[in-house]
PDB file of N, CA and C in Angstrom:
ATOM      1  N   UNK A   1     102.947 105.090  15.380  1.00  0.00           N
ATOM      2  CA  UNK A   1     103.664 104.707  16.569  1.00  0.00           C
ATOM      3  C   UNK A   1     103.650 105.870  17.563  1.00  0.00           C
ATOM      4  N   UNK A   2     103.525 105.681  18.894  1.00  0.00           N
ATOM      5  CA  UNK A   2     103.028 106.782  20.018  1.00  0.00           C
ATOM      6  C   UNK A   2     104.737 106.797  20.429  1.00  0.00           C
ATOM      7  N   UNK A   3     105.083 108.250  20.263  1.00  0.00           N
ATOM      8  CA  UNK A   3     105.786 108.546  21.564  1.00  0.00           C
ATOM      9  C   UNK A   3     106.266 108.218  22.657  1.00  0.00           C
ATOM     10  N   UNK A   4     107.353 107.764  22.888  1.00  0.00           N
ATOM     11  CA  UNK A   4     107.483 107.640  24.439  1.00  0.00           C
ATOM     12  C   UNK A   4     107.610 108.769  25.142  1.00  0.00           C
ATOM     13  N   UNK A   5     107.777 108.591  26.743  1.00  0.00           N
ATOM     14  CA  UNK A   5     107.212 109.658  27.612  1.00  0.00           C
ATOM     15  C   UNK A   5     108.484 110.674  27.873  1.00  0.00           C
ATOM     16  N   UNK A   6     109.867 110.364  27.595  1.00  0.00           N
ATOM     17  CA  UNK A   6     111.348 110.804  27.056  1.00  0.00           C
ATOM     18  C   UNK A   6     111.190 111.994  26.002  1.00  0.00           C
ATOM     19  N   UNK A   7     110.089 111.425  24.800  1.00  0.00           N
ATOM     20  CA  UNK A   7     110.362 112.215  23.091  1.00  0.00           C
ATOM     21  C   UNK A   7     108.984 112.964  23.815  1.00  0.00           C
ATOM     22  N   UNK A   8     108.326 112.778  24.238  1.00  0.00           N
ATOM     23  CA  UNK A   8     107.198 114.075  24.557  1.00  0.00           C
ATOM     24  C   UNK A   8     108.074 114.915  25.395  1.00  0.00           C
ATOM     25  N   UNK A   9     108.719 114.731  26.276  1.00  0.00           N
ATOM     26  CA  UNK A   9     108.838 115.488  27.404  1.00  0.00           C
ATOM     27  C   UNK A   9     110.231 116.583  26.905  1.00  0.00           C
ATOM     28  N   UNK A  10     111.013 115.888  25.816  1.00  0.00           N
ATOM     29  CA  UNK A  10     111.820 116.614  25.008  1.00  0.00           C
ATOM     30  C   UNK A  10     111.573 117.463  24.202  1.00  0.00           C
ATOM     31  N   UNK A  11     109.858 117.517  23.413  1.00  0.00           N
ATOM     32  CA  UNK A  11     109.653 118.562  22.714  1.00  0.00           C
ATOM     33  C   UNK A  11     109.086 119.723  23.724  1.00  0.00           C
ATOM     34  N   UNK A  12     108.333 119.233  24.471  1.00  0.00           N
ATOM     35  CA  UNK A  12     107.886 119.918  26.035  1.00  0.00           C
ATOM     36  C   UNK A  12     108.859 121.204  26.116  1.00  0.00           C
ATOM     37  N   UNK A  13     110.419 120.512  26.218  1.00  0.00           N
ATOM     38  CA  UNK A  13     111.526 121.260  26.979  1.00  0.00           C
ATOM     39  C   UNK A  13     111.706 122.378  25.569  1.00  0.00           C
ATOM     40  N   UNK A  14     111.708 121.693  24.606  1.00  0.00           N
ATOM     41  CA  UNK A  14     112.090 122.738  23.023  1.00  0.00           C
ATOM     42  C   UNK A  14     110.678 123.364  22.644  1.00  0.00           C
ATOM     43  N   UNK A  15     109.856 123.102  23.206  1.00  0.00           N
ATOM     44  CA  UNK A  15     108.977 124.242  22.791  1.00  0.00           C
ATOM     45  C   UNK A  15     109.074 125.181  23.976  1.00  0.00           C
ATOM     46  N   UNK A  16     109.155 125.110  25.411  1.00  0.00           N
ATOM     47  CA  UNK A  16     108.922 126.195  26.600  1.00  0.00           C
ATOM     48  C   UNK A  16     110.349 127.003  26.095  1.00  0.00           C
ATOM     49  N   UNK A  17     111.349 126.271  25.467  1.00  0.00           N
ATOM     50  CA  UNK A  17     113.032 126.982  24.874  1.00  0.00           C
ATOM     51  C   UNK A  17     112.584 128.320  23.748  1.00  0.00           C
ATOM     52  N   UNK A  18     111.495 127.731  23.525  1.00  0.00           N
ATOM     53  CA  UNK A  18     111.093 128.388  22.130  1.00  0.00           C
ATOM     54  C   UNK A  18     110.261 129.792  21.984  1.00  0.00           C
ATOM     55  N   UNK A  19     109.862 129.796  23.386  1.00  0.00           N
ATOM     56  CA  UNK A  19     109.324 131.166  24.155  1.00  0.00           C
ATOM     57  C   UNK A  19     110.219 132.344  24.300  1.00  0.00           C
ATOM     58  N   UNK A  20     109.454 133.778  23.359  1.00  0.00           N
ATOM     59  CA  UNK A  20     110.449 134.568  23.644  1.00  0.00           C
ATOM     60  C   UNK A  20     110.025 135.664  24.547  1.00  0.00           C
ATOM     61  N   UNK A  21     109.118 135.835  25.046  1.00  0.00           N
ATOM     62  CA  UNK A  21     108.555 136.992  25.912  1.00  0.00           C
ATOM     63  C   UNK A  21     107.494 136.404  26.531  1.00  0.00           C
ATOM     64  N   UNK A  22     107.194 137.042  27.970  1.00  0.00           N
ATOM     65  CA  UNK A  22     107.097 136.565  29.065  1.00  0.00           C
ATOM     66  C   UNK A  22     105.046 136.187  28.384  1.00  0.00           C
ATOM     67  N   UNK A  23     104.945 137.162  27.721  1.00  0.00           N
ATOM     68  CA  UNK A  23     103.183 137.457  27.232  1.00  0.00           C
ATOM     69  C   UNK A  23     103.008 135.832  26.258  1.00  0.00           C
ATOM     70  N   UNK A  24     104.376 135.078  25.644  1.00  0.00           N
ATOM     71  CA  UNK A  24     103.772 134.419  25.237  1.00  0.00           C
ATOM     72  C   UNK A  24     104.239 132.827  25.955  1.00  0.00           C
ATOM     73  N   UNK A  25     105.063 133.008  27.052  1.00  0.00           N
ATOM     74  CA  UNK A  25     105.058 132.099  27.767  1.00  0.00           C
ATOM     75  C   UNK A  25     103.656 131.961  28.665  1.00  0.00           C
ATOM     76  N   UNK A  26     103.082 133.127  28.811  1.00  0.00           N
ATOM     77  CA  UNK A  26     101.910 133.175  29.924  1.00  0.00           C
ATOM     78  C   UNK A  26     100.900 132.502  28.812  1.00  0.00           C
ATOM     79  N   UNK A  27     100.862 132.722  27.636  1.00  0.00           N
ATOM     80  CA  UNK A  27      99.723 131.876  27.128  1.00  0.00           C
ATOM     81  C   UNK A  27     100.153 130.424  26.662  1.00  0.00           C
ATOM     82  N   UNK A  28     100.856 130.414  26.384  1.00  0.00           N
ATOM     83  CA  UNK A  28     101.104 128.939  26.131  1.00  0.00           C
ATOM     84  C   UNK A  28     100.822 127.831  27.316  1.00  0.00           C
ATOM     85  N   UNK A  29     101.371 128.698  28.936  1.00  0.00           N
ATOM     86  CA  UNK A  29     101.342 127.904  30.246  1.00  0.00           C
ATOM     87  C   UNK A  29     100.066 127.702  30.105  1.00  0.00           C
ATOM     88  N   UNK A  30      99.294 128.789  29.853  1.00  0.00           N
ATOM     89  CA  UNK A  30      97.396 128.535  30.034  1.00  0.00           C
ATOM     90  C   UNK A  30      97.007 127.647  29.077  1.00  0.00           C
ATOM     91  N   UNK A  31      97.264 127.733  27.681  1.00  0.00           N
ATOM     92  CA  UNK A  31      96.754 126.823  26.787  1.00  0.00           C
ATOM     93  C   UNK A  31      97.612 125.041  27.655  1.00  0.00           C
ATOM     94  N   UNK A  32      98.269 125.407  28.016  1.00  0.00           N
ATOM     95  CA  UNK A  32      98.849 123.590  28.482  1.00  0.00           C
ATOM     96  C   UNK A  32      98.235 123.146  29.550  1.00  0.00           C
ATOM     97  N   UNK A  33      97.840 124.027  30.649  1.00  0.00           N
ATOM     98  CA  UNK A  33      97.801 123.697  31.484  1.00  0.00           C
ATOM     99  C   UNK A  33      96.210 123.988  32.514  1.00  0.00           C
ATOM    100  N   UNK A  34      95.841 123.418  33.209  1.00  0.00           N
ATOM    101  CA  UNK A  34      94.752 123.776  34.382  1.00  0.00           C
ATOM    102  C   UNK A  34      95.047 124.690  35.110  1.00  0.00           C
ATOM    103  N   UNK A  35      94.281 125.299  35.846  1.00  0.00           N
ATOM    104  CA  UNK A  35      94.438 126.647  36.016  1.00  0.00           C
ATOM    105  C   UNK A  35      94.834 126.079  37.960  1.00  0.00           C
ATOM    106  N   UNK A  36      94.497 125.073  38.040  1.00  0.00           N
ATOM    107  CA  UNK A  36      94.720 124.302  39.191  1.00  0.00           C
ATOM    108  C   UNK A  36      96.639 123.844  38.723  1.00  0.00           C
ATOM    109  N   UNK A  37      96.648 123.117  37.784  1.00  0.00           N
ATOM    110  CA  UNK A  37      98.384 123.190  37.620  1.00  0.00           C
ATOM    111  C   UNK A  37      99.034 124.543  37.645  1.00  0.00           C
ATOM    112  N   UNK A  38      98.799 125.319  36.970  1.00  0.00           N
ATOM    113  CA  UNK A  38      99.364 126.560  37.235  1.00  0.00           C
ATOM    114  C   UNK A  38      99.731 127.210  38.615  1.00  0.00           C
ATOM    115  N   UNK A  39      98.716 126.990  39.204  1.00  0.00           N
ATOM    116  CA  UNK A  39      98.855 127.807  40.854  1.00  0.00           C
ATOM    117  C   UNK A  39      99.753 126.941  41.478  1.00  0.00           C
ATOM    118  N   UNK A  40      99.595 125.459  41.515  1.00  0.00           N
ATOM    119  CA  UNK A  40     100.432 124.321  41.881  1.00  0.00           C
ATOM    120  C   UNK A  40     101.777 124.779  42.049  1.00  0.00           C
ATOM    121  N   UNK A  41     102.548 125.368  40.582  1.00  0.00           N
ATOM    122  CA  UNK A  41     104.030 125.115  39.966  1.00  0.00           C
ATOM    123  C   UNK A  41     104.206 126.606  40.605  1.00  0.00           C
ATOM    124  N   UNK A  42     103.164 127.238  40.576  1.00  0.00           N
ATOM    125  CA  UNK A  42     103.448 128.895  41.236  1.00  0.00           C
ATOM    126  C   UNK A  42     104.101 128.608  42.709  1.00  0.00           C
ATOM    127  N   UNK A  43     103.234 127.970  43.311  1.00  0.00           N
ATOM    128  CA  UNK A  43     103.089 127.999  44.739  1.00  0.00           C
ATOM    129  C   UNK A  43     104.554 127.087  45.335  1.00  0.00           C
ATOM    130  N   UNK A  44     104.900 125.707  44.296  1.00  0.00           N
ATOM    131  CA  UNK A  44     105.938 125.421  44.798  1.00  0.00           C
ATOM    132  C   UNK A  44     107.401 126.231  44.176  1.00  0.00           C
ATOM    133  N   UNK A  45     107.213 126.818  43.597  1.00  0.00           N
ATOM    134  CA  UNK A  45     108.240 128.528  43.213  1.00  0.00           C
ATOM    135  C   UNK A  45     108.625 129.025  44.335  1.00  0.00           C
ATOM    136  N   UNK A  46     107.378 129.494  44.591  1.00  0.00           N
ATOM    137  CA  UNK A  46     107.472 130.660  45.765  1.00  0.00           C
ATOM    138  C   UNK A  46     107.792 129.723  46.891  1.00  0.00           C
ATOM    139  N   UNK A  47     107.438 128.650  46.920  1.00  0.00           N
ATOM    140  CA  UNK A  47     108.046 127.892  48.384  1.00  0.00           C
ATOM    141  C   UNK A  47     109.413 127.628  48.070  1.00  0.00           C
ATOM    142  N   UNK A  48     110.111 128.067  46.831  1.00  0.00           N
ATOM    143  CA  UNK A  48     111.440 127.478  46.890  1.00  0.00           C
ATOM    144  C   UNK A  48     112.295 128.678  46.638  1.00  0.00           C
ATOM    145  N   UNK A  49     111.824 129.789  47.037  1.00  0.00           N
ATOM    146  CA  UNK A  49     112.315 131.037  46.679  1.00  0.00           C
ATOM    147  C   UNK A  49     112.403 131.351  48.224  1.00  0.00           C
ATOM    148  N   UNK A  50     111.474 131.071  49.036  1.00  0.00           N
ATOM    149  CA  UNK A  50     111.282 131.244  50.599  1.00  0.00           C
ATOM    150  C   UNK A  50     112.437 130.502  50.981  1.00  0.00           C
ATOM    151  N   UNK A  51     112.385 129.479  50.808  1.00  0.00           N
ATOM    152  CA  UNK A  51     113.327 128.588  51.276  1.00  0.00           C
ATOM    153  C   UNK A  51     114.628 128.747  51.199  1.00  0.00           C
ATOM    154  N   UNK A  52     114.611 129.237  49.733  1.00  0.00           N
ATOM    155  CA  UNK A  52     116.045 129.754  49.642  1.00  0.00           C
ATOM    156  C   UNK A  52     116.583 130.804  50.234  1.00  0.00           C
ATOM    157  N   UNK A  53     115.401 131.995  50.490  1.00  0.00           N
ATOM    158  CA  UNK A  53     115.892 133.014  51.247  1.00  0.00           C
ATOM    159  C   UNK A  53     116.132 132.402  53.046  1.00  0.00           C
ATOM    160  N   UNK A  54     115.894 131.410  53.410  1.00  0.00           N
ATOM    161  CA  UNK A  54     115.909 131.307  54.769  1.00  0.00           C
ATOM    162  C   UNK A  54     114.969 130.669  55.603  1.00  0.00           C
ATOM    163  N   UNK A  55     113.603 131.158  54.700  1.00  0.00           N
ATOM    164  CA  UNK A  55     112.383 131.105  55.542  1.00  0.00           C
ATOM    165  C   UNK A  55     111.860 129.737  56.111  1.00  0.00           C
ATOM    166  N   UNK A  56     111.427 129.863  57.475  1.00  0.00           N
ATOM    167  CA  UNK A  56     111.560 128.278  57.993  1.00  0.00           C
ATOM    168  C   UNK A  56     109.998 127.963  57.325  1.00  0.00           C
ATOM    169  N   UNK A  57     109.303 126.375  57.715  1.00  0.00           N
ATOM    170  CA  UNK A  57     108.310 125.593  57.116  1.00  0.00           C
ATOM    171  C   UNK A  57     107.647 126.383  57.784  1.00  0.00           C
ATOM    172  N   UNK A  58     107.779 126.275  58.934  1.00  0.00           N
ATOM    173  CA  UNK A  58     105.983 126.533  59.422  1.00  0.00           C
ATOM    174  C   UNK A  58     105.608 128.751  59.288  1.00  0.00           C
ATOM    175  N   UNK A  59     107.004 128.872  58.791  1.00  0.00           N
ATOM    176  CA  UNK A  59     106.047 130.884  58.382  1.00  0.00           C
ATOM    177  C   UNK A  59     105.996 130.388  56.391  1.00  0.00           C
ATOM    178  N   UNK A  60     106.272 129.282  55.831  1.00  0.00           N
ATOM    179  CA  UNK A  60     106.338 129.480  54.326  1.00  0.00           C
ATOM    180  C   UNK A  60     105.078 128.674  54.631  1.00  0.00           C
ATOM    181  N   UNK A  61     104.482 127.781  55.274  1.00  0.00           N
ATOM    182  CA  UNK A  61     103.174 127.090  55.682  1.00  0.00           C
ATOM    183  C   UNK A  61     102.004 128.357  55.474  1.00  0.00           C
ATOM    184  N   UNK A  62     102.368 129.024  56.506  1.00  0.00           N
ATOM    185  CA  UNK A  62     101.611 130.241  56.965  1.00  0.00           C
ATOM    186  C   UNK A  62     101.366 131.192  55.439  1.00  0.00           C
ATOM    187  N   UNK A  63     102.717 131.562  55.087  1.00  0.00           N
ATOM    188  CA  UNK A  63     102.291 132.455  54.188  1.00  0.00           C
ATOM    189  C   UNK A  63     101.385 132.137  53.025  1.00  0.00           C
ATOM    190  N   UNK A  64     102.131 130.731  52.928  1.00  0.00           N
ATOM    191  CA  UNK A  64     101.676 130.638  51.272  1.00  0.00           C
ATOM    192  C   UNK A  64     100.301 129.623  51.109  1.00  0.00           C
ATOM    193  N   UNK A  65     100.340 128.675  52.143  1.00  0.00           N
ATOM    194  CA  UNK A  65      99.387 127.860  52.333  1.00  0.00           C
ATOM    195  C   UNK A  65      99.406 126.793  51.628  1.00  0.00           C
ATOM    196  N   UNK A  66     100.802 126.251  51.486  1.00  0.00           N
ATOM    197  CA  UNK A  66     101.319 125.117  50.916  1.00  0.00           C
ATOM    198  C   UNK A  66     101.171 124.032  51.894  1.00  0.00           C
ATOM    199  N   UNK A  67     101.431 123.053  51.550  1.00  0.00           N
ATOM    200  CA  UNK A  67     101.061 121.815  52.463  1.00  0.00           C
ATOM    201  C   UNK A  67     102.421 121.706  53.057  1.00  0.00           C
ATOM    202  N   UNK A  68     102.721 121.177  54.367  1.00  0.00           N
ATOM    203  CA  UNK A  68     104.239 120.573  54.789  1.00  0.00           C
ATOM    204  C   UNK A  68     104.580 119.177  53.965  1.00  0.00           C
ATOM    205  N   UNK A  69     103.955 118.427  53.286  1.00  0.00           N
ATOM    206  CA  UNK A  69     104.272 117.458  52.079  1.00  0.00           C
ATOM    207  C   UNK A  69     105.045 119.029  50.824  1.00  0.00           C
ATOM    208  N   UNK A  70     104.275 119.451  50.691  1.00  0.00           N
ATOM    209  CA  UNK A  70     104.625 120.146  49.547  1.00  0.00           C
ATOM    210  C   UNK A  70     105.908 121.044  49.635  1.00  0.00           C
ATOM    211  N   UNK A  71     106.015 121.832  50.650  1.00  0.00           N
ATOM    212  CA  UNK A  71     107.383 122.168  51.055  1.00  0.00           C
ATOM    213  C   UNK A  71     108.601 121.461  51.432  1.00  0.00           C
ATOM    214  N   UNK A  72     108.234 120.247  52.311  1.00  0.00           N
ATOM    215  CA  UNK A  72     109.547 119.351  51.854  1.00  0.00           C
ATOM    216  C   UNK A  72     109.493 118.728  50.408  1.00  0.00           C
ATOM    217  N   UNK A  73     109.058 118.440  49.579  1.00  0.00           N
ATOM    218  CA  UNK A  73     109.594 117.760  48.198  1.00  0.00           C
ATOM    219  C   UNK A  73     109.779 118.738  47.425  1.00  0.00           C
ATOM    220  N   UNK A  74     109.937 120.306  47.823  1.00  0.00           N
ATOM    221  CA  UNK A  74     110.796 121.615  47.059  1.00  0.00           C
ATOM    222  C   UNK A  74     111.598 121.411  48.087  1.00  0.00           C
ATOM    223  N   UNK A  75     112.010 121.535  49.089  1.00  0.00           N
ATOM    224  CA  UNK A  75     113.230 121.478  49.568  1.00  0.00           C
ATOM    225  C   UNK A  75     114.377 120.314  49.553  1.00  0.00           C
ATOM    226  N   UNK A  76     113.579 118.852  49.430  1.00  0.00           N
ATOM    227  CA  UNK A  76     114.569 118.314  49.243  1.00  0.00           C
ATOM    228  C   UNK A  76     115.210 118.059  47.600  1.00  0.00           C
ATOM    229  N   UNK A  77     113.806 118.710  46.779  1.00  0.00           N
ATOM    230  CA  UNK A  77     114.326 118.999  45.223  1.00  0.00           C
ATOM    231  C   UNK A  77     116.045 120.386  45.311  1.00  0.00           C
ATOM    232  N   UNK A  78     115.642 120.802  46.309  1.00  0.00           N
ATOM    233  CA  UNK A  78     116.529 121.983  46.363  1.00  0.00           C
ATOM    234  C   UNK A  78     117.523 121.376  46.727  1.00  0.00           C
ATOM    235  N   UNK A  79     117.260 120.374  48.001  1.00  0.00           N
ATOM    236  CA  UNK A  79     118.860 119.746  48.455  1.00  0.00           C
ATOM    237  C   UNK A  79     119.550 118.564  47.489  1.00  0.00           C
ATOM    238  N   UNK A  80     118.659 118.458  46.815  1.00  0.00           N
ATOM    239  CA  UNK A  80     119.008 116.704  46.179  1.00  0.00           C
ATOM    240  C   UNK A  80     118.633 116.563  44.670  1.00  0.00           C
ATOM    241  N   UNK A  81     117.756 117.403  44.183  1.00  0.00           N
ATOM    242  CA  UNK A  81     117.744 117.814  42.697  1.00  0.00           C
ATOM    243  C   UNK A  81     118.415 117.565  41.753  1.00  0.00           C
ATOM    244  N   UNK A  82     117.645 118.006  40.365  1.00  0.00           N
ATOM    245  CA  UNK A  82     118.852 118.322  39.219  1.00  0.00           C
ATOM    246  C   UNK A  82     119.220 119.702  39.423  1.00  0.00           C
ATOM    247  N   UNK A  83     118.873 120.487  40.308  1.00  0.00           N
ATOM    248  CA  UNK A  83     119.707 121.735  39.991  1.00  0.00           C
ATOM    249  C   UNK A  83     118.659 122.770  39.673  1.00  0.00           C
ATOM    250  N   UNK A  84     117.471 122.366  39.008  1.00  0.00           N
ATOM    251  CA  UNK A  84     116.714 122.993  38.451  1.00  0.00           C
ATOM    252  C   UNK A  84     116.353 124.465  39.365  1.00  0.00           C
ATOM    253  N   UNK A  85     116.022 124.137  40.557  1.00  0.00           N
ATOM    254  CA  UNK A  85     115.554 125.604  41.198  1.00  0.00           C
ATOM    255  C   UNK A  85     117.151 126.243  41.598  1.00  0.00           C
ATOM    256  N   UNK A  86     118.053 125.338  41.327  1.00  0.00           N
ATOM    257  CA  UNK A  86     119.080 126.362  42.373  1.00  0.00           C
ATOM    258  C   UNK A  86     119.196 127.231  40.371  1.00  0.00           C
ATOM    259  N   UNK A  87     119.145 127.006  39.230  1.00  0.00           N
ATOM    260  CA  UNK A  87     119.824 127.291  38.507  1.00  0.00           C
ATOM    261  C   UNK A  87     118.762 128.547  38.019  1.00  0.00           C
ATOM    262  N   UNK A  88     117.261 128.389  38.414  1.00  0.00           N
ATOM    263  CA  UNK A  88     116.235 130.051  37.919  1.00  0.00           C
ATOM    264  C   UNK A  88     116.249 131.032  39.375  1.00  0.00           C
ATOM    265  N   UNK A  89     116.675 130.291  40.855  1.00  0.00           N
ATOM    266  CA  UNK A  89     116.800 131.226  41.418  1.00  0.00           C
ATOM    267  C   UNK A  89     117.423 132.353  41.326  1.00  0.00           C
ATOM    268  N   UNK A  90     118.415 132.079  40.989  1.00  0.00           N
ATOM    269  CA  UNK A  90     119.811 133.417  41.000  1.00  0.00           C
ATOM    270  C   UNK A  90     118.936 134.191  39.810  1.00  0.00           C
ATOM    271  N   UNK A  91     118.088 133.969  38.815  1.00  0.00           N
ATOM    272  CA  UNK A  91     118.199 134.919  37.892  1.00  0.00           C
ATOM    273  C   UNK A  91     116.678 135.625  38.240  1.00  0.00           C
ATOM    274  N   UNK A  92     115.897 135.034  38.987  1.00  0.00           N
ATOM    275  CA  UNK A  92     114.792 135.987  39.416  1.00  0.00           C
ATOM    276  C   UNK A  92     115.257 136.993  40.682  1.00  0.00           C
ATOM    277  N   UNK A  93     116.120 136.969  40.968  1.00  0.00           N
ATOM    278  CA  UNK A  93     116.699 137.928  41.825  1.00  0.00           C
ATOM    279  C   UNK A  93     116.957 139.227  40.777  1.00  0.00           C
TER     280      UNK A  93
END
């Protein structure tokens, strides 16, 4: 019997839990992921780290070379979310 997309996405969350240093989160992200997903989840980070500091669309456009699709659906994840970026911002500070 296959998994539903709930019980995958729950071991997902308990295995990235299960990471204890940053060397073996960086390989695990690579073994999971395209090197095209990776830059993806980077890039909307850093657009939500900009954002949070202030920075308007069109200089986080500029800097990062994110799409204006892609910066509003981190910002309105930021305004309307689970919480998720407001809750790793404070600790990458």
């Amino acid at each position: 019997m296959q998994k539903n997309n709930s019980e995958n996405a729950e071991m997902l969350y308990q295995a990235i839990l299960s990471l204890s240093s940053p060397e073996e989160c960086r390989a695990f992200f690579q073994d999971l992921c395209t090197v095209a997903e990776l830059r993806a989840m980077a890039q909307r980070l850093e657009v939500a780290v900009l954002l949070d500091s202030g920075m308007i669309y069109n200089d986080i456009l500029e800097r990062t070379g994110a799409s204006s699709a892609t910066i509003s659906r981190v910002n309105r994840a930021l305004q309307y979310g689970a919480d998720g970026y407001k809750t790793v911002l404070p600790r990458l500070k």
